[in-house]
Protein backbone atom coordinates (compact mmCIF):
# COMPACT_ATOMS: atom_id res chain seq x y z
CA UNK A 1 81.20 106.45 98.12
CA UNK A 2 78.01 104.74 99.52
CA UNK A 3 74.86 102.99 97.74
CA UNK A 4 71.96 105.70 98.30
CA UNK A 5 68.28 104.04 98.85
CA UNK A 6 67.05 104.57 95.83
CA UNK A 7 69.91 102.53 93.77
CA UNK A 8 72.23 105.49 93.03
CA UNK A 9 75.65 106.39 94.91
CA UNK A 10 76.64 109.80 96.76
CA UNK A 11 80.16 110.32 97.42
CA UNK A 12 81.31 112.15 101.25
CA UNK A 13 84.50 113.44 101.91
CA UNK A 14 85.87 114.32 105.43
CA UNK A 15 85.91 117.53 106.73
CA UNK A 16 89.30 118.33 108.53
CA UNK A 17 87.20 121.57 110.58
CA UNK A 18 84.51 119.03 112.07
CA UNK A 19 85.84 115.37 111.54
CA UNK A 20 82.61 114.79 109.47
CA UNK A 21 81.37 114.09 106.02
CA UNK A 22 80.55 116.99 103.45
CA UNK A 23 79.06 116.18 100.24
CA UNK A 24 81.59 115.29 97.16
CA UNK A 25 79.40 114.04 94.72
CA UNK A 26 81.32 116.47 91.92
CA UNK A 27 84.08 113.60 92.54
CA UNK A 28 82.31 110.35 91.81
CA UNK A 29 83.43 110.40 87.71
CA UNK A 30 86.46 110.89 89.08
CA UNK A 31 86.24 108.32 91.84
CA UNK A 32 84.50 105.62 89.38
CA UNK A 33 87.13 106.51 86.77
CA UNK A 34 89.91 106.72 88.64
CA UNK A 35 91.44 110.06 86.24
CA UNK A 36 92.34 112.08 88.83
CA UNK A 37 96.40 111.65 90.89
CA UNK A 38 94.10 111.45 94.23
CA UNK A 39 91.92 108.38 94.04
CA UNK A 40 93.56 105.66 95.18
CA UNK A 41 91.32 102.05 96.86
CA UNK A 42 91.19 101.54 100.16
CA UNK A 43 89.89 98.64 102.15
CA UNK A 44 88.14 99.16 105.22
CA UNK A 45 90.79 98.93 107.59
CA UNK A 46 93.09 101.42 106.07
CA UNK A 47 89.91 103.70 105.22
CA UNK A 48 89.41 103.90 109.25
CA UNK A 49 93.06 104.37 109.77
CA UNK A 50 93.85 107.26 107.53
CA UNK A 51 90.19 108.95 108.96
CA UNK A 52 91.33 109.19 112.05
CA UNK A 53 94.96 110.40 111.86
CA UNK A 54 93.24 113.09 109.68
CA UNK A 55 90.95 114.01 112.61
CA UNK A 56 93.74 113.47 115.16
CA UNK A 57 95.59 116.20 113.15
CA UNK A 58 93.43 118.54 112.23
CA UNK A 59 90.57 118.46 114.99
CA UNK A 60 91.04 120.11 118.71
CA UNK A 61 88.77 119.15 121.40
CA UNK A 62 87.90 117.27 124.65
CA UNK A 63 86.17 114.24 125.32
CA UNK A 64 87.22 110.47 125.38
CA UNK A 65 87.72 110.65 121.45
CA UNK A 66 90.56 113.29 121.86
CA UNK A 67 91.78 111.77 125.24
CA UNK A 68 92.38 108.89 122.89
CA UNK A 69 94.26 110.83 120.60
CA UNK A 70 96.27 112.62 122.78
CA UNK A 71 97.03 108.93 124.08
CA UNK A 72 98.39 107.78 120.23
CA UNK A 73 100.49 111.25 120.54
CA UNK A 74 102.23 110.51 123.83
CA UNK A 75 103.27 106.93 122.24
CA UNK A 76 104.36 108.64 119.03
CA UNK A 77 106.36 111.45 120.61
CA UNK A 78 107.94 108.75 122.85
CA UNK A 79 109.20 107.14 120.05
CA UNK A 80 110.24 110.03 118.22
CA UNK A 81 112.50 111.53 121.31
CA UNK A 82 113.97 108.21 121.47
CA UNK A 83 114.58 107.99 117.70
CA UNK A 84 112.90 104.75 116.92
CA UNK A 85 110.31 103.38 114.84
CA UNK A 86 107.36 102.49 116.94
CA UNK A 87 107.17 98.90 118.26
CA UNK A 88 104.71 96.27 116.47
CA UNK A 89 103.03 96.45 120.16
CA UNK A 90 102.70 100.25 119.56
CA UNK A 91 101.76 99.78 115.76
CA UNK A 92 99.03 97.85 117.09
CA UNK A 93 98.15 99.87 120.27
CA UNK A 94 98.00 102.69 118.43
CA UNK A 95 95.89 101.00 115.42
CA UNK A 96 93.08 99.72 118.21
CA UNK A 97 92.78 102.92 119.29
CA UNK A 98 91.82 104.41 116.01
CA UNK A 99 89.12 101.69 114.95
CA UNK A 100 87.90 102.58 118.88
CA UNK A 101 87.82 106.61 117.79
CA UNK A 102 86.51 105.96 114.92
CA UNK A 103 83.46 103.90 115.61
CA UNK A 104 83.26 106.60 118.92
CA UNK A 105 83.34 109.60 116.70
CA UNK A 106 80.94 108.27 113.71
CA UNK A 107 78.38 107.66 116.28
CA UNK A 108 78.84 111.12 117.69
CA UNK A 109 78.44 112.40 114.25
CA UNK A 110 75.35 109.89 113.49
CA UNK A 111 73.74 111.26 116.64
CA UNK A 112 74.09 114.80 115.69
CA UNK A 113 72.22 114.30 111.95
CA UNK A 114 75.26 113.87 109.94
CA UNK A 115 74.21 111.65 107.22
CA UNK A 116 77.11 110.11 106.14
CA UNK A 117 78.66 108.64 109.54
CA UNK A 118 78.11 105.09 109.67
CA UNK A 119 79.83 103.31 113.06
CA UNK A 120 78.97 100.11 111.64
CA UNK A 121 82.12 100.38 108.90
CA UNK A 122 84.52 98.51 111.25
CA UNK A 123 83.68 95.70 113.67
CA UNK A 124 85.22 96.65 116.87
CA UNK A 125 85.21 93.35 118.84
CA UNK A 126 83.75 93.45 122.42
CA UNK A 127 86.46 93.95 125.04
């Protein structure tokens, strides 16, 4: 859910066919009220996380973004054929990749007219 500019609030949800934001505003008494099983809080950080192993899942593509998550697959699938939890290295990898994809797909999205993207959400500190 976001503040609109005249005071109110709109509520986006992400599309798993384009990796952008579709209108939900039919949610937000459920959102503010928390009566539905679905809503749970999320801070930033986990908000960014869960976006973009949802559009690593779903979404099919090329470009850096998806170069990127074909990367966080290789280091997951390495792990699973050698039966192991991921390392806190790889935890960590694989979470700096997804604030990376993330800020690089929400400006993709921005650029194209979608409304809702906002690249600003996370601070990705300069490399």
């Amino acid at each position: 859910m976001v503040e609109t500019t005249d005071g109110g609030v709109a509520a986006w949800r992400l599309s798993k066919k384009t990796g952008g934001w579709e209108p939900a505003n039919d949610l937000i008494d459920e959102i503010l009220f928390a009566v539905g099983g679905e809503i749970s809080m999320l801070g930033r950080e986990d908000f960014v996380q869960w976006v973009e192993y949802d559009r690593a899942h779903y979404l099919r593509g090329e470009g850096p973004v998806f170069a990127l998550y074909e990367t966080i697959k290789a280091i997951e699938d390495l792990a699973d054929s050698e039966r192991r939890d991921l390392t806190a290295k790889e935890v960590a990898l694989i979470e700096g990749i997804r604030r990376r994809t993330f800020v690089m797909f929400e400006e993709e999205l921005r650029q194209a007219g979608d409304l809702a993207a906002d690249p600003t959400l996370i601070d990705i500190p300069s490399s």
